[in-house]
PDB file of N, CA and C in Angstrom:
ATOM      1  N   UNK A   1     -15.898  -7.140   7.145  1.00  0.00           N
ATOM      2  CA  UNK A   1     -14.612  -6.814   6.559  1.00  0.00           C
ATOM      3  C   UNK A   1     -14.853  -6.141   5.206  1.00  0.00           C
ATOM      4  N   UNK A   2     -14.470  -5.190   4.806  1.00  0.00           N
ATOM      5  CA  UNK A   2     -14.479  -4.672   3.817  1.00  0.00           C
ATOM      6  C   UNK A   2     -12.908  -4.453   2.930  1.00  0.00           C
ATOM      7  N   UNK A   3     -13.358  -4.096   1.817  1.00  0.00           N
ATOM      8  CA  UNK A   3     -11.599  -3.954   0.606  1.00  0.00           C
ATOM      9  C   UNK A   3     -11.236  -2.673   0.415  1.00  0.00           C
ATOM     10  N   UNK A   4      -9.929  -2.576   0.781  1.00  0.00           N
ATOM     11  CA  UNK A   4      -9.568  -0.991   0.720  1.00  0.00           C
ATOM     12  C   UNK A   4      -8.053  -1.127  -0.071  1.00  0.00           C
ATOM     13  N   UNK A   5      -8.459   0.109  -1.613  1.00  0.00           N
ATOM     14  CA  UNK A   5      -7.230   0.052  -1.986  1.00  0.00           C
ATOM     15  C   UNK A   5      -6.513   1.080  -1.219  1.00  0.00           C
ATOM     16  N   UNK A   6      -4.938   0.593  -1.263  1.00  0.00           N
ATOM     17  CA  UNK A   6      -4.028   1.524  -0.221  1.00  0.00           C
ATOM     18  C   UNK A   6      -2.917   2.059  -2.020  1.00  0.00           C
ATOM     19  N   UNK A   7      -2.643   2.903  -1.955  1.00  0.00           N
ATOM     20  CA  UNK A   7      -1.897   3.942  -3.066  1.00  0.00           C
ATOM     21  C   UNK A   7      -0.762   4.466  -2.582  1.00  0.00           C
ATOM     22  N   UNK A   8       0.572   3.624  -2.952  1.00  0.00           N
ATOM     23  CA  UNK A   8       1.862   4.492  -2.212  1.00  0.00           C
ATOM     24  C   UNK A   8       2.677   4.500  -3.267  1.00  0.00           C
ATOM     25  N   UNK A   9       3.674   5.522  -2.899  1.00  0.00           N
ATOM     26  CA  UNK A   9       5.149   5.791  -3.286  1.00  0.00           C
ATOM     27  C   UNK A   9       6.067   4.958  -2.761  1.00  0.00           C
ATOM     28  N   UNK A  10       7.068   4.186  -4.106  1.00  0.00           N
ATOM     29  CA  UNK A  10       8.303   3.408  -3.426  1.00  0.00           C
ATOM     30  C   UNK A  10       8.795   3.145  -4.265  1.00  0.00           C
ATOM     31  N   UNK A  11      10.344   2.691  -3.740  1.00  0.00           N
ATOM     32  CA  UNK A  11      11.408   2.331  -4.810  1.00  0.00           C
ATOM     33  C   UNK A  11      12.346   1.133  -4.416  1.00  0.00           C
ATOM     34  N   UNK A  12      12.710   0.367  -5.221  1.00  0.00           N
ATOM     35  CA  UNK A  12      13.602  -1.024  -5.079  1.00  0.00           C
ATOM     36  C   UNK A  12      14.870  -0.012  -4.245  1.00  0.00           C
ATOM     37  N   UNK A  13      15.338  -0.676  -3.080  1.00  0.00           N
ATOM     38  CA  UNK A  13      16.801  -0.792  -2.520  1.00  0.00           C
ATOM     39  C   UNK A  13      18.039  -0.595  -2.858  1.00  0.00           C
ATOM     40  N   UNK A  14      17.918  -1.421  -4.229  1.00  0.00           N
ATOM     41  CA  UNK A  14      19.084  -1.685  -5.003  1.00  0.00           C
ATOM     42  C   UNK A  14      18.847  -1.220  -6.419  1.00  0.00           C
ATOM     43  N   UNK A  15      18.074  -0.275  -6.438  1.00  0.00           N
ATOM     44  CA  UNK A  15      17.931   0.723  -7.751  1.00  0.00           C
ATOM     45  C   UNK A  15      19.007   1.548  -7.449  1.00  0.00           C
ATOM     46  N   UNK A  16      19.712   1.756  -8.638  1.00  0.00           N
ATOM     47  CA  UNK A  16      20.876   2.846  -7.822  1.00  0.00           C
ATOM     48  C   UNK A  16      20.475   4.354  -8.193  1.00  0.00           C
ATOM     49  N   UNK A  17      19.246   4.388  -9.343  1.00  0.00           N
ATOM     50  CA  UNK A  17      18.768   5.585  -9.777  1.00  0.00           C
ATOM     51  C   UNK A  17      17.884   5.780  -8.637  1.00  0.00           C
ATOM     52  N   UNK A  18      16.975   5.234  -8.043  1.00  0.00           N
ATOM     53  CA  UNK A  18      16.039   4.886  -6.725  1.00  0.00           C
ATOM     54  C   UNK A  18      14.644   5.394  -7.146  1.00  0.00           C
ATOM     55  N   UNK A  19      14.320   5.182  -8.771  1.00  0.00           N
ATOM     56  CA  UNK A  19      13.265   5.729  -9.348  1.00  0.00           C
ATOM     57  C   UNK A  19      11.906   5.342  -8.652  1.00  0.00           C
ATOM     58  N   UNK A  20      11.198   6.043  -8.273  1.00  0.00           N
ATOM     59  CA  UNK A  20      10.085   5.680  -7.741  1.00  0.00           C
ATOM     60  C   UNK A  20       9.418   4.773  -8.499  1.00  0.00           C
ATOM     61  N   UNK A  21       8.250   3.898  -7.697  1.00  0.00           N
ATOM     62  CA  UNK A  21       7.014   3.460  -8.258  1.00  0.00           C
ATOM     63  C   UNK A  21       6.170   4.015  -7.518  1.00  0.00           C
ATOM     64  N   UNK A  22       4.818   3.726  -8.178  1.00  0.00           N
ATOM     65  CA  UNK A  22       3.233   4.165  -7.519  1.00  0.00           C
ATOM     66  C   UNK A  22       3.025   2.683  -7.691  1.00  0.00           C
ATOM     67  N   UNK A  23       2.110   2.309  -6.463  1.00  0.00           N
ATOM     68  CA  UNK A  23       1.634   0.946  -6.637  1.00  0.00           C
ATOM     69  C   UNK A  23       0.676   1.376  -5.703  1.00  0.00           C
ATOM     70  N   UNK A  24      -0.600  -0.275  -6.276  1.00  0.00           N
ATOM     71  CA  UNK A  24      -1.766  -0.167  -5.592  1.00  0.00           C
ATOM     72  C   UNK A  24      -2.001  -1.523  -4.643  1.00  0.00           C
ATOM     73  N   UNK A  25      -2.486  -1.359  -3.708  1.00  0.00           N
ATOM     74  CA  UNK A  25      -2.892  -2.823  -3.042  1.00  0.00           C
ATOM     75  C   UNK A  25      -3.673  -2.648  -2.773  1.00  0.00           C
ATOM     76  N   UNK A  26      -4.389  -4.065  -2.390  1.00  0.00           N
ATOM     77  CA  UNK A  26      -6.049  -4.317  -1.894  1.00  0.00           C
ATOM     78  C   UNK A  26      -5.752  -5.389  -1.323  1.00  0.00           C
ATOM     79  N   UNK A  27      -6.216  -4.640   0.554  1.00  0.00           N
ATOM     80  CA  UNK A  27      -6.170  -5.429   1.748  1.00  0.00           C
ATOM     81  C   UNK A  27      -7.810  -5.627   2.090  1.00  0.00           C
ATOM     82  N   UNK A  28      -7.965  -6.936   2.687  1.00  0.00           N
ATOM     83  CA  UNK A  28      -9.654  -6.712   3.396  1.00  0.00           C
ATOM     84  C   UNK A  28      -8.958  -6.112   4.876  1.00  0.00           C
ATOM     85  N   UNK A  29      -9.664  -5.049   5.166  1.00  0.00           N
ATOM     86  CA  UNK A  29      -9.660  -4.663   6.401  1.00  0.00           C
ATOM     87  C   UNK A  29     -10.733  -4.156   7.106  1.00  0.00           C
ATOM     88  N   UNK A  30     -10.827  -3.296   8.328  1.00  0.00           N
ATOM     89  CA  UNK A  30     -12.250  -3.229   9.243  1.00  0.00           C
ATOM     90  C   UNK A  30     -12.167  -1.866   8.735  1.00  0.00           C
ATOM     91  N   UNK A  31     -10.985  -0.765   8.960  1.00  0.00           N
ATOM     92  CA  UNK A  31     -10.956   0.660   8.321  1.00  0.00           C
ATOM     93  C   UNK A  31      -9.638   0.748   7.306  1.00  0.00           C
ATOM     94  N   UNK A  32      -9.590   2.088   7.371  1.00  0.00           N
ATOM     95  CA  UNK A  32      -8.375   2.506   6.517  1.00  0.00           C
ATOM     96  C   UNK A  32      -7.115   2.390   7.071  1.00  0.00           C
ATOM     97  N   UNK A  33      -7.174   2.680   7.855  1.00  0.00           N
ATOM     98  CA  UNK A  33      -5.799   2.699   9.068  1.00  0.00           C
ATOM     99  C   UNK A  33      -5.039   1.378   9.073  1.00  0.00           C
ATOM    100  N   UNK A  34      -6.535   0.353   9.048  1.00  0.00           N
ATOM    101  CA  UNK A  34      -5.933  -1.307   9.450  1.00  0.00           C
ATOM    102  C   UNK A  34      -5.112  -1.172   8.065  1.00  0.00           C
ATOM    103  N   UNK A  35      -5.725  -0.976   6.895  1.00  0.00           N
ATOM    104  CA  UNK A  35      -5.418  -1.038   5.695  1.00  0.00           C
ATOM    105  C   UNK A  35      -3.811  -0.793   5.576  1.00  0.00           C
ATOM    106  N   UNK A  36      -3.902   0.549   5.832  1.00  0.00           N
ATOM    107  CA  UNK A  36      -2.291   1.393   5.985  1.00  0.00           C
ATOM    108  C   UNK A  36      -1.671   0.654   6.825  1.00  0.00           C
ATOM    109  N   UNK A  37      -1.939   0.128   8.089  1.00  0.00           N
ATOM    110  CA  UNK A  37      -0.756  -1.048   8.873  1.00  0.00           C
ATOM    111  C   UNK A  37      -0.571  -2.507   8.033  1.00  0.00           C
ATOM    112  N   UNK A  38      -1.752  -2.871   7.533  1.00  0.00           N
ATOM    113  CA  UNK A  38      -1.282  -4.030   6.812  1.00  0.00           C
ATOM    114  C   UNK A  38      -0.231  -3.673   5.874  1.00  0.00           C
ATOM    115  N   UNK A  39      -0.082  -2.820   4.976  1.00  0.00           N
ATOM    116  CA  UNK A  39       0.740  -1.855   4.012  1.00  0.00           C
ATOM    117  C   UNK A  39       2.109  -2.166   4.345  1.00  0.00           C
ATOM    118  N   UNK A  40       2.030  -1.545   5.217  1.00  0.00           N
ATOM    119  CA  UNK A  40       3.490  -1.466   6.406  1.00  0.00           C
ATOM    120  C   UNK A  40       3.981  -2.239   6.586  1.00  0.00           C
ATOM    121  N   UNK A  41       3.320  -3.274   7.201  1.00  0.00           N
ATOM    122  CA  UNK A  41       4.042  -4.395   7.659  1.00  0.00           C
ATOM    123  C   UNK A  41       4.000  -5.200   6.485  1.00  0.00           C
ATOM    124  N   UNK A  42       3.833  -5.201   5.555  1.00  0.00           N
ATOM    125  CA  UNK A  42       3.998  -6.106   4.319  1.00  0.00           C
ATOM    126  C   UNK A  42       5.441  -5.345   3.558  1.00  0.00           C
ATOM    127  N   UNK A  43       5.035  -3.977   3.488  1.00  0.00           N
ATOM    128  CA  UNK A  43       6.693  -3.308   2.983  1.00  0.00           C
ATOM    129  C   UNK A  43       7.678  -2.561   4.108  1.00  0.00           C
ATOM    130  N   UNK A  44       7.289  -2.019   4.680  1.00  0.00           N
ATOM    131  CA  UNK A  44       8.264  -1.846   5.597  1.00  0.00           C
ATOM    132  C   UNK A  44       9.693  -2.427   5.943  1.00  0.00           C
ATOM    133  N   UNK A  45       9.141  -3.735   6.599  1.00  0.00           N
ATOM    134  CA  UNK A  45      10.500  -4.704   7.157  1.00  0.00           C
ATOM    135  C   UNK A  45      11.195  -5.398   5.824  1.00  0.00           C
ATOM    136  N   UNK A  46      11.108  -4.599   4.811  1.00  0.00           N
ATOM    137  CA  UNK A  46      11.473  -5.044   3.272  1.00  0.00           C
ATOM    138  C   UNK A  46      13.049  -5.124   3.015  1.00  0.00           C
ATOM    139  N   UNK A  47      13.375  -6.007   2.404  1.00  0.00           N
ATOM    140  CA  UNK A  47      15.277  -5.683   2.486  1.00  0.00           C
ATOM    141  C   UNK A  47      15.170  -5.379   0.565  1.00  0.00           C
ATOM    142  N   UNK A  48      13.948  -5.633   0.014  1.00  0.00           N
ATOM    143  CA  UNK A  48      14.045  -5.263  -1.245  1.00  0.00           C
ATOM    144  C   UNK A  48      13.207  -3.662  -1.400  1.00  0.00           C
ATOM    145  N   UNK A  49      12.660  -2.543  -0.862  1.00  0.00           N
ATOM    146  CA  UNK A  49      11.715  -1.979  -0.842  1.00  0.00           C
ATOM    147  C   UNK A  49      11.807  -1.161   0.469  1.00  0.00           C
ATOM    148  N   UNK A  50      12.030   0.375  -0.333  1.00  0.00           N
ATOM    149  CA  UNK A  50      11.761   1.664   0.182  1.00  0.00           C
ATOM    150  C   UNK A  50      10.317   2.347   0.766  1.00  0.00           C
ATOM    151  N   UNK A  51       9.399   2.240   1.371  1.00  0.00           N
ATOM    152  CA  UNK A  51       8.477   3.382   1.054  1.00  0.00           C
ATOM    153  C   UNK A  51       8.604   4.717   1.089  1.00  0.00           C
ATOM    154  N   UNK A  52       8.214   5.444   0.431  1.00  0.00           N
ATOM    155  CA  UNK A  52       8.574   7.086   0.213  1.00  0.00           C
ATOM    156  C   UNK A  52       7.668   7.643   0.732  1.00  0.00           C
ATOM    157  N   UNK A  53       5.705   7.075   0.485  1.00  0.00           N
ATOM    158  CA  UNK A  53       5.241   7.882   1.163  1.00  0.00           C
ATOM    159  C   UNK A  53       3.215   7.116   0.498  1.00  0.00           C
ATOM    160  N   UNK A  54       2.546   6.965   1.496  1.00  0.00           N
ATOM    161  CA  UNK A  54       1.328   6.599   1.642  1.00  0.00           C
ATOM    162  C   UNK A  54       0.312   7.471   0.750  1.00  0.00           C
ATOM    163  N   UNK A  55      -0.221   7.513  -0.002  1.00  0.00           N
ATOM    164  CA  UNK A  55      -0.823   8.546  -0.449  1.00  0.00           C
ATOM    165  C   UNK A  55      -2.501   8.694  -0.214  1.00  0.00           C
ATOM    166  N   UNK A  56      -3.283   7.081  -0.067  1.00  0.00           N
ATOM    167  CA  UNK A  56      -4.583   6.803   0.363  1.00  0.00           C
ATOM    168  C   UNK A  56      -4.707   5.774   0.692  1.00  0.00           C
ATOM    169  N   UNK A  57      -5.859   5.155   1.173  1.00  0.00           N
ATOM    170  CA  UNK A  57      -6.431   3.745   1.727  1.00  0.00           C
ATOM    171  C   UNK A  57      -7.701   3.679   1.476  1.00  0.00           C
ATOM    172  N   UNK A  58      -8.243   3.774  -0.190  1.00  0.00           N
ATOM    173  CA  UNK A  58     -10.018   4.040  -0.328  1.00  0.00           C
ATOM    174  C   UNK A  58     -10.842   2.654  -0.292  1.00  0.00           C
ATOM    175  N   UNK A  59     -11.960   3.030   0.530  1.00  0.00           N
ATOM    176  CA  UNK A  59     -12.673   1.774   0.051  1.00  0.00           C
ATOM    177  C   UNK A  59     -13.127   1.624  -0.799  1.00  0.00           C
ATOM    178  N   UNK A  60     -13.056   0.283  -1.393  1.00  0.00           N
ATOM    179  CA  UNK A  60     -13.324   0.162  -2.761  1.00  0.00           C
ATOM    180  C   UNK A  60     -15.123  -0.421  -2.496  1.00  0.00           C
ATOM    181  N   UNK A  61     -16.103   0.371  -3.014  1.00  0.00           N
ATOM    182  CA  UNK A  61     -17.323  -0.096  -3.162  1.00  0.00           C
ATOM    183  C   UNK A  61     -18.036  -1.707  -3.468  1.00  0.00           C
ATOM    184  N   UNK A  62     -18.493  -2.454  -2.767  1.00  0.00           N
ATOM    185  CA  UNK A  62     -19.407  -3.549  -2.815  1.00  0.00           C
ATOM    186  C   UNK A  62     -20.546  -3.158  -4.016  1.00  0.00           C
ATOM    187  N   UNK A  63     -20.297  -4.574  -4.975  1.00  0.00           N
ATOM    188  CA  UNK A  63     -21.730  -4.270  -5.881  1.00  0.00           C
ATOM    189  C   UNK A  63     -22.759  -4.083  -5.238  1.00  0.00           C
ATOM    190  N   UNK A  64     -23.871  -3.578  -5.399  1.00  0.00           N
ATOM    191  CA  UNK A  64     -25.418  -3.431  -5.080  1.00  0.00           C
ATOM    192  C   UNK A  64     -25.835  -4.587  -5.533  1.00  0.00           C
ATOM    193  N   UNK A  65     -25.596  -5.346  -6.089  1.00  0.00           N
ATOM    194  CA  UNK A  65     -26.279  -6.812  -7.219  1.00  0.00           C
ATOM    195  C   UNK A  65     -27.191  -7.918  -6.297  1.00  0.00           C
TER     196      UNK A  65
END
């Protein structure tokens, strides 16, 4: 399993301006994709939370240590 940050566009529901945010998450997943469905299904079915739009899913590097 590896950590992948996912980077999207979104905005609260009940913003009436509907100002975007950028936010970051970090899912353990197997690829990027899993990453981007975990994403989804965490905001998606949201009654507080828009997504506007996915922008990446990078893996975030393991120390060498």
């Amino acid at each position: 399993m590896k950590d992948f940050n996912v980077t999207a566009q979104i905005y609260r529901l009940h913003d009436p301006q509907k100002q975007h945010i950028l936010i970051n998450c970090i899912f353990p997943a197997t690829s990027s994709e899993d990453a981007i469905e975990q994403f989804k299904f965490m905001y998606s079915p949201s009654i507080e939370f828009q997504i506007v739009k996915i922008y990446s899913a990078e893996e975030i590097p393991q120390d060498a240590a």
